[in-house]
Protein backbone atom coordinates (compact mmCIF):
# COMPACT_ATOMS: atom_id res chain seq x y z
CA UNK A 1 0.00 0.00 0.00
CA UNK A 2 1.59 3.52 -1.04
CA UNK A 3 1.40 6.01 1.33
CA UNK A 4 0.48 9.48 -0.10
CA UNK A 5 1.09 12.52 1.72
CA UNK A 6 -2.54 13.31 1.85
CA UNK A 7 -3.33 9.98 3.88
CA UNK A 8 -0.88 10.84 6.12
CA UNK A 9 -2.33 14.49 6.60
CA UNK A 10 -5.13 13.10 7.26
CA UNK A 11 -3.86 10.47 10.32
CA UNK A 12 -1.85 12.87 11.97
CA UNK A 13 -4.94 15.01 12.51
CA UNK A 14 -7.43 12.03 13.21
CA UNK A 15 -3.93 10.46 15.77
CA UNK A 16 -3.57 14.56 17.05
CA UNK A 17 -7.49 13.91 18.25
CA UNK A 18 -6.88 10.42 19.89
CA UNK A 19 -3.78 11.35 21.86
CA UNK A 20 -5.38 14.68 22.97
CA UNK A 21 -8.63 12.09 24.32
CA UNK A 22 -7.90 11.52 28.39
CA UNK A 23 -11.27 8.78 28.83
CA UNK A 24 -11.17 5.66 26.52
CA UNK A 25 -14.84 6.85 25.50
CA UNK A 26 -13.27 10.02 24.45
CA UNK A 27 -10.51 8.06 22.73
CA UNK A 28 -13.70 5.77 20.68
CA UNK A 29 -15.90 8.70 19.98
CA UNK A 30 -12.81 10.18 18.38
CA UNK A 31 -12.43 6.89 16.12
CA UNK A 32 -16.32 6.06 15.58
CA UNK A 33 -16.39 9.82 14.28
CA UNK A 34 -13.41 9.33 11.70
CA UNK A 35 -15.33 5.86 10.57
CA UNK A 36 -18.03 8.27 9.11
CA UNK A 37 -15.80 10.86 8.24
CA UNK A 38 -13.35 8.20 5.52
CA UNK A 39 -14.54 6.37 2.95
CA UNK A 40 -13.85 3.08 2.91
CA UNK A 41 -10.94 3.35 0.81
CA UNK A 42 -9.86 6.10 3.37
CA UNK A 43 -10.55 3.82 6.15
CA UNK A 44 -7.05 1.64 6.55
CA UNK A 45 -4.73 3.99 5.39
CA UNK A 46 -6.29 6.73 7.34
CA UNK A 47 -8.16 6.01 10.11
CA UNK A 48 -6.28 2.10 11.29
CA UNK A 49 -3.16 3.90 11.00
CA UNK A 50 -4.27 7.11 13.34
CA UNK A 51 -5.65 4.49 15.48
CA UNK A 52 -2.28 2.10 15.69
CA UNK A 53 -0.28 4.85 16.19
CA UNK A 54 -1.96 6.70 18.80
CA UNK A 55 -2.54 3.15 21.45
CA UNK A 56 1.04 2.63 20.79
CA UNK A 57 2.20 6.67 21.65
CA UNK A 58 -0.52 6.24 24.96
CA UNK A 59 1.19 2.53 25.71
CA UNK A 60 4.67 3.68 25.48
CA UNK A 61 3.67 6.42 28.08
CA UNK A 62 2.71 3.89 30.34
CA UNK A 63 5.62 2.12 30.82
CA UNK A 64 6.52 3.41 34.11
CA UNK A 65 3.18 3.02 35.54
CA UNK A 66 3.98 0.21 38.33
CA UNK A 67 2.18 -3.23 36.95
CA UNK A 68 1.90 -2.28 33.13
CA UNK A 69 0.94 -4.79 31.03
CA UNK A 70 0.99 -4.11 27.49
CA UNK A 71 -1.53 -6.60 26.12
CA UNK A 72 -3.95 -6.04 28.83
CA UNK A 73 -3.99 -1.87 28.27
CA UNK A 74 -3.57 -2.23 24.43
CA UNK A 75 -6.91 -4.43 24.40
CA UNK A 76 -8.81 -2.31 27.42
CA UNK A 77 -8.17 1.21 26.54
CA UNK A 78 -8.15 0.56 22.52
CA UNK A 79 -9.49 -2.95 21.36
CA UNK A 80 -6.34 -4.24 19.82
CA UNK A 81 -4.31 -7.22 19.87
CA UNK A 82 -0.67 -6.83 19.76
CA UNK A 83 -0.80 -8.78 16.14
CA UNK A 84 -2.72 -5.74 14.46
CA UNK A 85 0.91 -4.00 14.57
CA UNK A 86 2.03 -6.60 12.46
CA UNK A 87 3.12 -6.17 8.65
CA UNK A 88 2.60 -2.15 9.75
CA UNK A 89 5.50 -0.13 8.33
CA UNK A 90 7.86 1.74 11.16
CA UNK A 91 8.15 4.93 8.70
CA UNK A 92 4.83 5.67 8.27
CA UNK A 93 3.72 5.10 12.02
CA UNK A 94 6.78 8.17 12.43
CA UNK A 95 5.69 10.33 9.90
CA UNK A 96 1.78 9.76 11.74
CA UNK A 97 3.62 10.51 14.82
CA UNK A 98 5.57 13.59 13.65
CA UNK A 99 9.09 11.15 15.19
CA UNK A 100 11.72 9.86 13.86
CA UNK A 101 11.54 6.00 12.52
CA UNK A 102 14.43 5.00 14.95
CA UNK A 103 12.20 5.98 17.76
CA UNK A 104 9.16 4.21 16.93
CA UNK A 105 11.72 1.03 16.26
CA UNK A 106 12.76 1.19 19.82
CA UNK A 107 9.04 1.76 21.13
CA UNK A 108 7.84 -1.27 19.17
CA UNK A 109 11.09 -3.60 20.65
CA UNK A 110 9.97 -2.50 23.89
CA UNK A 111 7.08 -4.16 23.23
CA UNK A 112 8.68 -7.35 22.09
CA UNK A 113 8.05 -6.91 18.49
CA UNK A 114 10.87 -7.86 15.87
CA UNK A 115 11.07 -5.15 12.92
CA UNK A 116 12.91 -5.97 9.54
CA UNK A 117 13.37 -3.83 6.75
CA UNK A 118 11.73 -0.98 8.47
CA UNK A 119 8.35 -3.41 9.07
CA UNK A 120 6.69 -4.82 11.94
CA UNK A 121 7.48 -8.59 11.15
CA UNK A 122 6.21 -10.08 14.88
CA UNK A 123 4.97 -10.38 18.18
CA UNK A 124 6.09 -13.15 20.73
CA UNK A 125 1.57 -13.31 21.37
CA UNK A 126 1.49 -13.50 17.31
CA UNK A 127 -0.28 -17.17 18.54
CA UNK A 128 -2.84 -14.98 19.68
CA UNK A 129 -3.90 -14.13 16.39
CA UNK A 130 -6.88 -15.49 14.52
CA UNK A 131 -6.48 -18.09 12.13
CA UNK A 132 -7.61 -16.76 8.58
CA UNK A 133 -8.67 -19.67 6.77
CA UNK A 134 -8.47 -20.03 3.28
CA UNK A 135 -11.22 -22.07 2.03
CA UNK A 136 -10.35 -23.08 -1.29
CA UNK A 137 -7.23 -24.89 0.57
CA UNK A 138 -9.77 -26.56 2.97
CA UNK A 139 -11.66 -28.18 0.82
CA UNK A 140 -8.91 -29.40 -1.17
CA UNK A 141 -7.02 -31.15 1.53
CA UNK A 142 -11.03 -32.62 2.61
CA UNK A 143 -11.58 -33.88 -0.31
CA UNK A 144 -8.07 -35.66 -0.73
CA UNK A 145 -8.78 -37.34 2.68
């Protein structure tokens, strides 16, 4: 997916709204109102992004809170999994954030994520994930049994 600089306009203001929000509800109002606001084409690029990058900026303050737990506050305050970081590209979470790329590396490491080539490649809870079944494979290997 190519990032244009208009997409990424567009989720620093929609990430500027979520990291100003200081109530979760605050935090989903922001996001429910960008839903309407994008088109579905908009909607990943845009509006995902703002949202990745903003639970990751309010996580990484967190740290020093006494009995952090990552997965726990990145599901509770934001309704993500640590594997939705996955595949995400370190530059354009930076250029979201208005940081530099090295940064956001470190922040993700913290985290326990492995980046290559400037991509988030994995997550020690990556089991965590859903399956995605293909089906076409399915019934091929049901009907050779």
């Amino acid at each position: 997916m190519e990032d244009t600089f208009d997409t990424i306009v567009k989720a620093q203001d929609i990430y500027k709204k979520m990291i100003a929000c200081e109530k979760p509800a605050d935090f989903k109002k922001v996001f429910s109102d960008a839903i309407y606001e994008y088109s579905l084409t908009d909607f990943y690029p845009v509006v995902v992004r703002a949202q990745l990058a903003a639970a990751l900026a309010a996580c990484a303050e967190q740290t020093d809170v006494k009995g952090f737990n990552f997965t726990d506050y990145l599901y509770a305050g934001f309704g993500l999994r640590p594997h939705h970081f996955v595949q995400l590209s370190v530059q354009t979470v930076a250029d979201i954030m208005e940081r530099d790329a090295r940064d956001v590396e470190r922040m993700f490491r913290g985290f326990g994520y492995t980046t290559e080539n400037g991509e988030v490649t994995s997550h020690p809870l990556d089991g965590a994930a859903p399956k995605i079944v293909n089906f076409a494979d399915a019934r091929k290997r049901k009907g050779a049994a």
